[in-house]
N, C-alpha and C. Protein backbone atom coordinates (compact mmCIF):
# COMPACT_ATOMS: atom_id res chain seq x y z
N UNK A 1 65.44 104.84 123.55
CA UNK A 1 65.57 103.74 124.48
C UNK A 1 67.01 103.65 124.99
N UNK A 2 67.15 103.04 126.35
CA UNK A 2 68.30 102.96 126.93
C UNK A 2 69.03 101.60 126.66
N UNK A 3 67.68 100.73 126.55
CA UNK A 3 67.92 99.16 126.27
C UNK A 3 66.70 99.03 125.40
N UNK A 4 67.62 98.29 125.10
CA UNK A 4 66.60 96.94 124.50
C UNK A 4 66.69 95.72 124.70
N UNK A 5 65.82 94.52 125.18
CA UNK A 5 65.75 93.00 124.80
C UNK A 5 65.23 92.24 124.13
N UNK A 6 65.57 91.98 123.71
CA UNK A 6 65.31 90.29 122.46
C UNK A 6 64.88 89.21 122.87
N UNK A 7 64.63 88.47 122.45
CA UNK A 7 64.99 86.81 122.68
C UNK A 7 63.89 86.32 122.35
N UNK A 8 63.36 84.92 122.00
CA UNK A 8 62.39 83.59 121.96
C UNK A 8 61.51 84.25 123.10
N UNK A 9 59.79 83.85 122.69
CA UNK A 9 59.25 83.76 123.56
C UNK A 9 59.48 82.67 124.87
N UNK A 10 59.23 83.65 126.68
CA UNK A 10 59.62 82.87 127.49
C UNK A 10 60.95 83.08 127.62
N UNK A 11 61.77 84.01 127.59
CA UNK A 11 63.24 84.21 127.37
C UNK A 11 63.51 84.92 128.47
N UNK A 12 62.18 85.20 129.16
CA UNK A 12 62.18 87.01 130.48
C UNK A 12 62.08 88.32 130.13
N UNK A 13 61.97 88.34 129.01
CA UNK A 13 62.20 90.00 128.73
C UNK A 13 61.44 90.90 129.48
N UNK A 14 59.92 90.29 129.64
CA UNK A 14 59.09 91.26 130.07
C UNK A 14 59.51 91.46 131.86
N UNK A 15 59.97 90.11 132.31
CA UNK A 15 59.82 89.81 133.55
C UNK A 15 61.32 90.85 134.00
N UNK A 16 62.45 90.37 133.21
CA UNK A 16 63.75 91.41 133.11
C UNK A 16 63.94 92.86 133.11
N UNK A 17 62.88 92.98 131.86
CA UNK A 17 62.56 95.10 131.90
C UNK A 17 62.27 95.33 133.19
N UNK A 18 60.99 94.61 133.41
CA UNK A 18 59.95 94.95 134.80
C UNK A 18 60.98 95.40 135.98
N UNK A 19 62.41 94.54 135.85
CA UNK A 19 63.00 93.98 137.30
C UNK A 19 64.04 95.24 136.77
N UNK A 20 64.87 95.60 135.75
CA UNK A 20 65.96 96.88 135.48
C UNK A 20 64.98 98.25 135.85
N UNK A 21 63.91 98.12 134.93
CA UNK A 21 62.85 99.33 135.40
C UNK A 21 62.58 100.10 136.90
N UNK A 22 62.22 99.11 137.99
CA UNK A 22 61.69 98.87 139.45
C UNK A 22 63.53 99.59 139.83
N UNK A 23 64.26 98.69 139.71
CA UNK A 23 65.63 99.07 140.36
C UNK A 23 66.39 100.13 139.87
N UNK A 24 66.37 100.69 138.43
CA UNK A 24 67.13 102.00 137.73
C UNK A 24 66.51 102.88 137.63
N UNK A 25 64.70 103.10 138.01
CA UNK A 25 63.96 104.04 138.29
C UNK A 25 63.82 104.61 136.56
N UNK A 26 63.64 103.68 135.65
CA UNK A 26 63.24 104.00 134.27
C UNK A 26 62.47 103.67 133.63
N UNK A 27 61.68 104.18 133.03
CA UNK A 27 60.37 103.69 132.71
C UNK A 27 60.32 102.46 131.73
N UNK A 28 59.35 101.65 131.30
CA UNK A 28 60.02 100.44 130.52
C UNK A 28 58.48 100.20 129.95
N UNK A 29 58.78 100.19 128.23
CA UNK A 29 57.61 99.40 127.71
C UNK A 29 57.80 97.95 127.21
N UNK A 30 56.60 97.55 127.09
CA UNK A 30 56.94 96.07 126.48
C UNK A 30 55.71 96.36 125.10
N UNK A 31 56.59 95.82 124.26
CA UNK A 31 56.08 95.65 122.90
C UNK A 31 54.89 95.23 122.40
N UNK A 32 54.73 93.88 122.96
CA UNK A 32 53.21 93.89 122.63
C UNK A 32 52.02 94.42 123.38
N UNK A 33 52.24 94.79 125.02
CA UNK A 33 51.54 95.67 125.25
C UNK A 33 51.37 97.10 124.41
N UNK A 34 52.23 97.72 124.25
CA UNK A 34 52.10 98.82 123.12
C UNK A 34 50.95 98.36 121.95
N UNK A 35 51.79 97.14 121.61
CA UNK A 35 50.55 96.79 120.10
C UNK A 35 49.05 96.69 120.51
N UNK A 36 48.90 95.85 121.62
CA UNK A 36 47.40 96.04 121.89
C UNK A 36 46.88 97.74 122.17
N UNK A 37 47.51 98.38 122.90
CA UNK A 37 46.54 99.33 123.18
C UNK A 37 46.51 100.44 121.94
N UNK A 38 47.62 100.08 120.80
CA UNK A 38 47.57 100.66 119.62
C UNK A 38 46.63 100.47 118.67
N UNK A 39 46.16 98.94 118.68
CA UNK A 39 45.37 98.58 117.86
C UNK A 39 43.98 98.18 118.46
N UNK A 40 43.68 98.15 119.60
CA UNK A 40 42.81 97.72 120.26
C UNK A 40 42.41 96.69 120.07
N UNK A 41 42.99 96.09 120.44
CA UNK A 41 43.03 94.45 120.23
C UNK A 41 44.13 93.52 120.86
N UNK A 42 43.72 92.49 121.25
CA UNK A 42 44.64 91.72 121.78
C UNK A 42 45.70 90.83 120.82
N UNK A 43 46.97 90.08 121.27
CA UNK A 43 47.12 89.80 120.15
C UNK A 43 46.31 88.42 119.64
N UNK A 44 45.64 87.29 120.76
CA UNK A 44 45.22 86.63 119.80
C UNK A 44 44.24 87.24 118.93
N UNK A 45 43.54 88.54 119.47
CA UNK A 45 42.90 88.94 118.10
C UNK A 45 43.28 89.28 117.03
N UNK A 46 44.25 90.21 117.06
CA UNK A 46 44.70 90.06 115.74
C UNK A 46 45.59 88.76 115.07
N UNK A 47 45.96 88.14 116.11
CA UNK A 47 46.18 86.84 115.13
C UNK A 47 44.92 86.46 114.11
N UNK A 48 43.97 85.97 114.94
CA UNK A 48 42.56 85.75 114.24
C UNK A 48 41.88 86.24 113.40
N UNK A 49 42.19 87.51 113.00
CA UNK A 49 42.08 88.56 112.18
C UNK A 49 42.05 88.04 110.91
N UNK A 50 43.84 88.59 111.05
CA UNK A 50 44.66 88.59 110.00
C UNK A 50 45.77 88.02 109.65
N UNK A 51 45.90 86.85 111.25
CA UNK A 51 47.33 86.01 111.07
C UNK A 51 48.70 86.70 111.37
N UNK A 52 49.56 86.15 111.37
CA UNK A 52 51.02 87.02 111.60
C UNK A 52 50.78 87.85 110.85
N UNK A 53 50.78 87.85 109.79
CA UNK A 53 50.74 88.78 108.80
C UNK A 53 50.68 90.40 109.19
N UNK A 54 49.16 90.78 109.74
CA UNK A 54 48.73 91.40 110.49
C UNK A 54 49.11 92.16 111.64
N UNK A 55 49.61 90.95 112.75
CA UNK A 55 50.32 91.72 113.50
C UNK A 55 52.05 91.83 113.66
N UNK A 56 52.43 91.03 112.48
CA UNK A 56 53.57 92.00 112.18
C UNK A 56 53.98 93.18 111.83
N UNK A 57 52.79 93.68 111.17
CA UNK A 57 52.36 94.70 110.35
C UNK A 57 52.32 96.35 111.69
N UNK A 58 51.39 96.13 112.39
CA UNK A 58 51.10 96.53 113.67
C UNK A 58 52.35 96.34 114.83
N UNK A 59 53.01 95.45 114.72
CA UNK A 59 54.42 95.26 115.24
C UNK A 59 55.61 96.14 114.79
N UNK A 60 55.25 96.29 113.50
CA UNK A 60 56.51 97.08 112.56
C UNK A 60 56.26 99.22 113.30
N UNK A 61 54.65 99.22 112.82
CA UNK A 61 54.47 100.43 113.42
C UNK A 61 54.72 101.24 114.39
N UNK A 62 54.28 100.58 115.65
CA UNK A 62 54.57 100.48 116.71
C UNK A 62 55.98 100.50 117.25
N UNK A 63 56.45 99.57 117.11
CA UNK A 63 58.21 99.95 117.09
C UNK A 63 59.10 100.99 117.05
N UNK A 64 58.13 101.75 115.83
CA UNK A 64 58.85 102.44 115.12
C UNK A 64 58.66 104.12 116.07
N UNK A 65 57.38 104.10 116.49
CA UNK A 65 56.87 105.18 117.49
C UNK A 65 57.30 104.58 118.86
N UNK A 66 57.58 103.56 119.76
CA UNK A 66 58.02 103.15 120.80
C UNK A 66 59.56 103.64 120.98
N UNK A 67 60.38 103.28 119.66
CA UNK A 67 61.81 103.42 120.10
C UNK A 67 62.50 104.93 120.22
N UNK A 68 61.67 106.05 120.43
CA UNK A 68 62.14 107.27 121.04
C UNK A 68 61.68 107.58 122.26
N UNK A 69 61.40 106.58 122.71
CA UNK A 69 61.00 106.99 124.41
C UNK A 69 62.04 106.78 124.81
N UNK A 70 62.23 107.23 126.61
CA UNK A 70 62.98 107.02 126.99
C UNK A 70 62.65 105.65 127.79
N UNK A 71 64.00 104.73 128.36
CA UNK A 71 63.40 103.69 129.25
C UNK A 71 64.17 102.18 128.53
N UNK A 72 63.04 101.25 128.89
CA UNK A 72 64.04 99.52 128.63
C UNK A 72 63.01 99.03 128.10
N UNK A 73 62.98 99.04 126.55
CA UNK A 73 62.07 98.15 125.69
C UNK A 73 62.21 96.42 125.95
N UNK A 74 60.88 95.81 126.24
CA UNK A 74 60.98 94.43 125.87
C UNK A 74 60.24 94.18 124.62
N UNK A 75 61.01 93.78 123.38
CA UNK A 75 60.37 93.49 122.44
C UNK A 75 59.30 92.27 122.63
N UNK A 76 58.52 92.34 121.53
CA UNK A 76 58.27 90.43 121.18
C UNK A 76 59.20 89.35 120.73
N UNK A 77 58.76 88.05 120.56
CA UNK A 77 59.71 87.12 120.23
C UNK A 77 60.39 87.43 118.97
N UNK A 78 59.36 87.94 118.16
CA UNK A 78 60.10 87.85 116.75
C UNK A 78 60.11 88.82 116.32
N UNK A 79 59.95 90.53 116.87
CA UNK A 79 60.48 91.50 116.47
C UNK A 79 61.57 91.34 115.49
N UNK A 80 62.56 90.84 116.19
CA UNK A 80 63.58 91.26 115.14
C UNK A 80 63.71 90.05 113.89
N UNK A 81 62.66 89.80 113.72
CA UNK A 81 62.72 88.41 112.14
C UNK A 81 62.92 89.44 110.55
N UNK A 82 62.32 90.43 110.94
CA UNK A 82 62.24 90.95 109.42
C UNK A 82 63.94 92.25 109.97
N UNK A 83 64.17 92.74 108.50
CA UNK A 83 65.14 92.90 108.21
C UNK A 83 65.26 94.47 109.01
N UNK A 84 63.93 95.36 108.52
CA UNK A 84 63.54 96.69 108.90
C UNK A 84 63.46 96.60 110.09
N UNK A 85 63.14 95.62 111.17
CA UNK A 85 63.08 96.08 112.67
C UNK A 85 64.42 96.03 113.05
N UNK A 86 65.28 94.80 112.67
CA UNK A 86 66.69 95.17 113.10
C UNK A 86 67.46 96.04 112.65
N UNK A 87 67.01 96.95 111.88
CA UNK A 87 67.73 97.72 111.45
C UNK A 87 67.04 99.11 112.29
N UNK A 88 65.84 99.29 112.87
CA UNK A 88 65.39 100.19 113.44
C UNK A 88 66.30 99.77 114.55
N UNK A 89 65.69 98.93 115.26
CA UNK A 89 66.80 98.01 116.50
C UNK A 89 67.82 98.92 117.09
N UNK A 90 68.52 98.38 115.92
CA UNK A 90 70.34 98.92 115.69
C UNK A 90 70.48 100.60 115.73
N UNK A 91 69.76 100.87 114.90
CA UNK A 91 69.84 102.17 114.81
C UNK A 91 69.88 103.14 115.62
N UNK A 92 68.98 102.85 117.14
CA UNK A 92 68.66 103.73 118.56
C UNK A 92 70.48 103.90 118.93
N UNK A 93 71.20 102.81 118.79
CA UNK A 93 72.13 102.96 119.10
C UNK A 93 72.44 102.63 120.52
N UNK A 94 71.28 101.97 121.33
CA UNK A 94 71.11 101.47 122.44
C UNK A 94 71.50 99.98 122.77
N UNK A 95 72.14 99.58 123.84
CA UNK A 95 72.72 98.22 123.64
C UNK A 95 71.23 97.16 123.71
N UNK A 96 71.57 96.31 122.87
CA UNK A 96 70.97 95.27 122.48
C UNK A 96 70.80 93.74 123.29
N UNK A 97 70.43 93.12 124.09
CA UNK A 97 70.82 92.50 124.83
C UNK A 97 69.70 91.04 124.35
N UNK A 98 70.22 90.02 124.28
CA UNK A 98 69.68 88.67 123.66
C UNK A 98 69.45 88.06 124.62
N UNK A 99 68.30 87.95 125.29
CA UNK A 99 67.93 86.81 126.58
C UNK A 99 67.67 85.22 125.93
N UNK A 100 68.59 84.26 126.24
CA UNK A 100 68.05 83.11 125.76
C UNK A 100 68.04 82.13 126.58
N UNK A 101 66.80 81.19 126.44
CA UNK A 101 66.64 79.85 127.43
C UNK A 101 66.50 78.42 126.61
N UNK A 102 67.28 77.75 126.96
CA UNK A 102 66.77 76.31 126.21
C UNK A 102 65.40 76.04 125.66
N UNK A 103 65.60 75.13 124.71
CA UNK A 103 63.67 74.46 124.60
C UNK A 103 62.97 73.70 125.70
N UNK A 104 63.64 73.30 126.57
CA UNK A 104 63.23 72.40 127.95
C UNK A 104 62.58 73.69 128.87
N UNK A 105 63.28 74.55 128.96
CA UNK A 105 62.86 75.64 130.12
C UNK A 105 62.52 76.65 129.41
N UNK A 106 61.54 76.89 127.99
CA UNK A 106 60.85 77.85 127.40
C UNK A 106 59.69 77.07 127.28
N UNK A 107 59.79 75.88 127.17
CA UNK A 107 58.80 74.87 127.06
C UNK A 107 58.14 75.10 128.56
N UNK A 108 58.62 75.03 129.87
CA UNK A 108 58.20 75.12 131.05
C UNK A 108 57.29 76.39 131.23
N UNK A 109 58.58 77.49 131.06
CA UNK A 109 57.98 78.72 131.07
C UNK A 109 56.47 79.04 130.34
N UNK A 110 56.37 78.47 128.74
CA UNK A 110 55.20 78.80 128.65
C UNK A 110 54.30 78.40 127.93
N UNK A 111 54.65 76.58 128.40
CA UNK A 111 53.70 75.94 128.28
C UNK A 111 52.75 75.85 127.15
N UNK A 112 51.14 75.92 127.48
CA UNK A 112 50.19 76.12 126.12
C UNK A 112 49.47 77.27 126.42
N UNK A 113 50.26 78.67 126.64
CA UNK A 113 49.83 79.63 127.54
C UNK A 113 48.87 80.29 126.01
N UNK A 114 47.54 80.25 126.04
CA UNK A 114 46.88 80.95 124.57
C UNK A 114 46.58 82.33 124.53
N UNK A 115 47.32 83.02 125.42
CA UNK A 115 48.03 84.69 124.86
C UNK A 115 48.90 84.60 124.21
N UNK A 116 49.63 83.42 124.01
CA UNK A 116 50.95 83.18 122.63
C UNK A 116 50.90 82.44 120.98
N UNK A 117 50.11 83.20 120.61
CA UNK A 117 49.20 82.17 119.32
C UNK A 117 50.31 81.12 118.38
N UNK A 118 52.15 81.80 118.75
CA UNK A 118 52.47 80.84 117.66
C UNK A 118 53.24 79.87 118.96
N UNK A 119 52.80 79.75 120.10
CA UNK A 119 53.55 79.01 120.51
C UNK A 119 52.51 77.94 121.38
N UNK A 120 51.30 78.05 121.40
CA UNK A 120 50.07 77.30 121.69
C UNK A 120 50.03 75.38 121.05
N UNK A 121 50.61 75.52 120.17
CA UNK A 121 50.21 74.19 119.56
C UNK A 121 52.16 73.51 119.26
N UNK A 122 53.63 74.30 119.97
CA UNK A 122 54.51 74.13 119.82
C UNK A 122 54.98 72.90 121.11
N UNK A 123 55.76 71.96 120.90
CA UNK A 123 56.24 70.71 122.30
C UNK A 123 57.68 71.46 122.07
N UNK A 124 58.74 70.32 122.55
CA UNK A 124 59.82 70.81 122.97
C UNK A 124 60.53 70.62 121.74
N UNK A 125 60.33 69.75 120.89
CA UNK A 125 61.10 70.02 119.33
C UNK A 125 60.46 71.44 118.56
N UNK A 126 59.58 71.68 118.87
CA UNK A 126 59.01 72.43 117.78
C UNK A 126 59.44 73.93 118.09
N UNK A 127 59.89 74.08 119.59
CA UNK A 127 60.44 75.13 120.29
C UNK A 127 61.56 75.16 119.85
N UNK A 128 62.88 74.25 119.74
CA UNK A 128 63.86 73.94 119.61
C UNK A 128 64.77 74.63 117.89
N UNK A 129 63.79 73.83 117.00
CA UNK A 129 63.52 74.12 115.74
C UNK A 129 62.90 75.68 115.22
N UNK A 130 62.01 76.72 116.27
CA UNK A 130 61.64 77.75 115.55
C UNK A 130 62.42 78.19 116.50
N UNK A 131 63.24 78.06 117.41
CA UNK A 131 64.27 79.18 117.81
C UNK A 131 65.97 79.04 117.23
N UNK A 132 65.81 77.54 116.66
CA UNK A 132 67.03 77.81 115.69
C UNK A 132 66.89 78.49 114.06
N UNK A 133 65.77 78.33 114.09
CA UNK A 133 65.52 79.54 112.47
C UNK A 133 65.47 80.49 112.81
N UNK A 134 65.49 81.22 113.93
CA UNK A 134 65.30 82.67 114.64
C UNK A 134 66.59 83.20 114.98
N UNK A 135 67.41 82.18 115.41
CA UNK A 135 68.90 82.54 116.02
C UNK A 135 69.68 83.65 115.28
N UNK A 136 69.72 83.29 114.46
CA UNK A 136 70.58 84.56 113.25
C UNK A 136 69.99 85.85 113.43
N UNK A 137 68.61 86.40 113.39
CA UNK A 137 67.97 87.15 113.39
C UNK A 137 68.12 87.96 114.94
N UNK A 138 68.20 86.92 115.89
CA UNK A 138 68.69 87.29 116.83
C UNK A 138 70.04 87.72 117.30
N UNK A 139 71.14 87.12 116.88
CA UNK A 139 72.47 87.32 116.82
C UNK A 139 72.70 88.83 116.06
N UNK A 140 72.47 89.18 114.62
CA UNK A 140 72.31 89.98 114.11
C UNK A 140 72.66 91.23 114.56
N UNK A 141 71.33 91.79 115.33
CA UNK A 141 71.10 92.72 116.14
C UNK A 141 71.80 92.96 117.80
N UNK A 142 71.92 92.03 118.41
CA UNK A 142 72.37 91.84 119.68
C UNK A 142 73.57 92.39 119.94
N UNK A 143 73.88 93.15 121.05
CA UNK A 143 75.39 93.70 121.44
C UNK A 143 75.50 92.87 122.75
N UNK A 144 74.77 91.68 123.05
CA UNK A 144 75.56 91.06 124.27
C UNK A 144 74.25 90.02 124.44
N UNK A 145 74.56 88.99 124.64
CA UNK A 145 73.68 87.41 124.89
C UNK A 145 73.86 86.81 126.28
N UNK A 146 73.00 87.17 127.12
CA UNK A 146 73.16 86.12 127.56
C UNK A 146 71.95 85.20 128.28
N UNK A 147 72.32 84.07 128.92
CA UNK A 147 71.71 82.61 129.15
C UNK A 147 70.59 83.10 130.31
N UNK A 148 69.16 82.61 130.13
CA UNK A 148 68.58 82.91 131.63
C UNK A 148 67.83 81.77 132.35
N UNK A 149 67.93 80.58 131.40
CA UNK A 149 67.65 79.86 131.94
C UNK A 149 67.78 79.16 133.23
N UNK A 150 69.16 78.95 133.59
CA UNK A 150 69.89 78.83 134.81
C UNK A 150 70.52 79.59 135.79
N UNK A 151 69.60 80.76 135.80
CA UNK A 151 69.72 82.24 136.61
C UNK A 151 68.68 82.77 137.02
N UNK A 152 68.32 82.98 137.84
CA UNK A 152 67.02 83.55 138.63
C UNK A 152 66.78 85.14 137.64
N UNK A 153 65.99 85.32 137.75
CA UNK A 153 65.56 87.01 137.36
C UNK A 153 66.68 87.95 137.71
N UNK A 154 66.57 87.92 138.94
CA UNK A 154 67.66 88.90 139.80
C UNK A 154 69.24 88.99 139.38
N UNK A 155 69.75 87.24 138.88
CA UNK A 155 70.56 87.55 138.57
C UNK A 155 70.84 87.98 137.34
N UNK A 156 70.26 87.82 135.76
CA UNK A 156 70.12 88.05 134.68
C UNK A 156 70.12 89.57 134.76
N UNK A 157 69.35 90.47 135.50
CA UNK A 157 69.18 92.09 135.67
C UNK A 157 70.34 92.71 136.13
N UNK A 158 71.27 91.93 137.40
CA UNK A 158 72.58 92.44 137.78
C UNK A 158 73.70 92.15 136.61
N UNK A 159 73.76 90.63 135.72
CA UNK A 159 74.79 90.24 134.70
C UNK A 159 74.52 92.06 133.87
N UNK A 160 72.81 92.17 133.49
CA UNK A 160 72.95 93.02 132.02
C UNK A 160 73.76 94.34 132.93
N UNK A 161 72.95 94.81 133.95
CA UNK A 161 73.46 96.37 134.67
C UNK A 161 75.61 96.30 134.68
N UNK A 162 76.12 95.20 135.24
CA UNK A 162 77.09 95.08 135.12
C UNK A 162 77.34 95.06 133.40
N UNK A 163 77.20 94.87 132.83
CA UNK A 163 77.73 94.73 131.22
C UNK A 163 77.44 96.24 130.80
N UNK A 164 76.44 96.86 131.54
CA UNK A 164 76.25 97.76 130.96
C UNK A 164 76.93 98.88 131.94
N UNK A 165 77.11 98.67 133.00
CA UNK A 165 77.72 99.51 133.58
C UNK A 165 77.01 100.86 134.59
N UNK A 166 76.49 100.00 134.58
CA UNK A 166 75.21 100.23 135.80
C UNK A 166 75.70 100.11 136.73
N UNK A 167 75.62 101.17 138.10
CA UNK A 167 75.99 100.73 139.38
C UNK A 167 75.07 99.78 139.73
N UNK A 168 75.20 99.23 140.85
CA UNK A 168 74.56 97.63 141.57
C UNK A 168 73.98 98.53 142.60
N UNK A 169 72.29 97.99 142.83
CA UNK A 169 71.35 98.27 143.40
C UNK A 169 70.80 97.04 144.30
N UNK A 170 70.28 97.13 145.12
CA UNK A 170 69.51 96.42 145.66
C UNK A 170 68.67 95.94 145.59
């Protein structure tokens, strides 16, 4: 991988890859798409299954065969919670980039959207609270953070290309 992104569900990652991908002409997976067509299953199914549990499990795998492609990984929210993914993470040697948005505008973003099984039954404290037990986990791994809440798509894709040193595209 060339990149990688992080962050809380609702953070852009997928929407971010999509937008570096389209403009740097590099191919880009997103993580839990991988997991479904790995396991054949969606994730609320395997939530329903087997619970996080499960598709952490299927998360860990996956990862692990995803991060020698070439291209701009968007992880899941909580990829990097356990110790072994950030350390796979880290290891590509690819910069790390932490997309983060408040609980007010992750709350907007995604709502009671039920393709997100742990964030379906979450309000704006409960967002607030599982992205500050996450923060570390996120920090951790990350070679550069930044804010997307108060930045359009477009601009969040030019901040990372500039940090990374990407010429500027159109």
């Amino acid at each position: 991988m060339e990149l990688i992104l992080i962050g809380f569900m609702g953070s852009g990652k997928t929407t971010i890859s999509q937008l570096l991908a389209r403009q740097y002409q590099r191919p880009v997976c997103d993580l839990d798409s991988a997991i479904e067509a790995a396991s054949g299953q969606s994730i609320p199914a395997l939530f329903a299954q087997g619970g996080e549990g499960l598709f952490r499990q299927w998360e860990q795998r996956v990862l692990k065969s995803v991060l020698t492609r070439p291209g701009i990984l968007a992880t899941g929210g909580g990829t990097p919670l356990k110790e072994g993914n950030r350390a796979l993470l880290k290891a590509t040697g690819a910069p790390i980039v932490h997309l983060r948005a408040n609980p007010a505008a992750t709350l907007a973003r995604i709502g009671n959207d039920p393709t997100r099984p742990l964030a379906s039954q979450l309000d704006q404290a409960g967002i607030a609270a599982l992205k500050a037990k996450r923060h570390a986990a996120y920090q951790d791994c990350a070679t550069l953070t930044i804010a997307t809440d108060r930045q359009s798509p477009a601009a969040v894709a030019a901040a990372i290309a500039r940090a990374l040193g990407w010429p500027p595209r159109p």
